[in-house]
Protein backbone atom coordinates (compact mmCIF):
# COMPACT_ATOMS: atom_id res chain seq x y z
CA UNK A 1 143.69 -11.20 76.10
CA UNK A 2 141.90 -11.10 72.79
CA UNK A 3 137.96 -11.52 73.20
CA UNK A 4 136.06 -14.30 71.58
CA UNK A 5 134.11 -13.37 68.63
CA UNK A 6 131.11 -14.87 67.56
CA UNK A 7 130.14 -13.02 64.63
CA UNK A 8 131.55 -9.36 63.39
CA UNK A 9 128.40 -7.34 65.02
CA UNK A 10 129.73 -7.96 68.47
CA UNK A 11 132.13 -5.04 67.09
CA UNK A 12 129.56 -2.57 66.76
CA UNK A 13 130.87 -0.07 69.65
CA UNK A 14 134.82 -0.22 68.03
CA UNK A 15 132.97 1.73 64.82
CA UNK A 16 133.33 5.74 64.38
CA UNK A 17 132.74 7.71 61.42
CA UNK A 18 135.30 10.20 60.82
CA UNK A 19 135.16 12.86 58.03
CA UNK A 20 137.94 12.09 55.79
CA UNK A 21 138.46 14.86 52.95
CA UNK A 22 134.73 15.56 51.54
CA UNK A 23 133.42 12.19 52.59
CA UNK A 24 132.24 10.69 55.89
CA UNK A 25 133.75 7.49 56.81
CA UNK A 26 133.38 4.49 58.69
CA UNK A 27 136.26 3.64 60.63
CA UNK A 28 137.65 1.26 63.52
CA UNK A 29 138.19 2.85 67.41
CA UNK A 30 141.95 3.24 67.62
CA UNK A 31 141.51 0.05 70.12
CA UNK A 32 140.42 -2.48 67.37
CA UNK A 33 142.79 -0.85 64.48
CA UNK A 34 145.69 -1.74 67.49
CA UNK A 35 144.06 -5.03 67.97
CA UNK A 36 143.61 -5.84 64.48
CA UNK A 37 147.53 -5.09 63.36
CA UNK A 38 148.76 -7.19 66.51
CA UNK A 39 146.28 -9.83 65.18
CA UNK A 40 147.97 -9.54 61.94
CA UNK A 41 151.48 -9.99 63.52
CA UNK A 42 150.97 -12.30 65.23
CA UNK A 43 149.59 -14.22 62.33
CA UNK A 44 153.17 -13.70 60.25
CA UNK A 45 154.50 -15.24 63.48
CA UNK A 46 152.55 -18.10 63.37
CA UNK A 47 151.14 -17.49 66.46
CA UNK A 48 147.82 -17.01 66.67
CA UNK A 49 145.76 -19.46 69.22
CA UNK A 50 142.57 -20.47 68.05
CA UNK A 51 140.35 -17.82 69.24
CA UNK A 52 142.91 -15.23 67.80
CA UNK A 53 142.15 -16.77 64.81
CA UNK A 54 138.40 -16.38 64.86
CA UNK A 55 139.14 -12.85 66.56
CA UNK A 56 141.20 -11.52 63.45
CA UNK A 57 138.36 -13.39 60.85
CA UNK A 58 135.34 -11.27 62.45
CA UNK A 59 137.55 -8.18 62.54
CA UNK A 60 138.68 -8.59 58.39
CA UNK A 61 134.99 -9.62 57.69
CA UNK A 62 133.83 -6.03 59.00
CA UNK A 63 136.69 -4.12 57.29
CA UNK A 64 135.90 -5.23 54.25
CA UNK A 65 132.41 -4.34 54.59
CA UNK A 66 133.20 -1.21 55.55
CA UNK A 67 135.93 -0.89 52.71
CA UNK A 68 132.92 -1.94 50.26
CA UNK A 69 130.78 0.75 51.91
CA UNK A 70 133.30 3.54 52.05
CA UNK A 71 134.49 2.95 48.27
CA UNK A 72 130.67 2.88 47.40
CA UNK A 73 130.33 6.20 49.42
CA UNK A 74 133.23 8.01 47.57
CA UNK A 75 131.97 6.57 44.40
CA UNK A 76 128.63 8.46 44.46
CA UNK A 77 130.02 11.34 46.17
CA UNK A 78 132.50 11.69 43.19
CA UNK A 79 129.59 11.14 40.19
CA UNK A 80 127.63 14.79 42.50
């Protein structure tokens, strides 16, 4: 059963930060990366119930944040 999600901060304990190469990273816990391409699926299916759908919104909301943050982290690491 997928978890309601108010707003993407109720993730806060699925985040890690894993060195990747030269840079550290922010990443999802295995869990939510699992949870997030089942999501994903499921939504190709057409089968998402209604709190899927606000499930999979918080979880793309926070990786794109932490795609903006990770890009901007390699970015300065690569101008040093």
């Amino acid at each position: 059963m997928i978890p309601v999600l108010d707003k993407p901060s109720s993730l806060i304990h699925e985040i890690r930060i894993e060195k990747v190469g030269p840079w550290s990273l922010f990443k999802f816990s295995d869990g939510l990366q699992d949870q997030m391409e089942m999501l994903l699926e499921k939504k190709k299916a057409g089968a998402l119930t209604i709190e899927e759908v606000g499930a999979l919104e918080a979880i793309g909301e926070l990786d794109r944040i932490f795609t903006h943050i990770n890009a901007m982290v390699a970015a300065e690491n690569g101008n040093q």
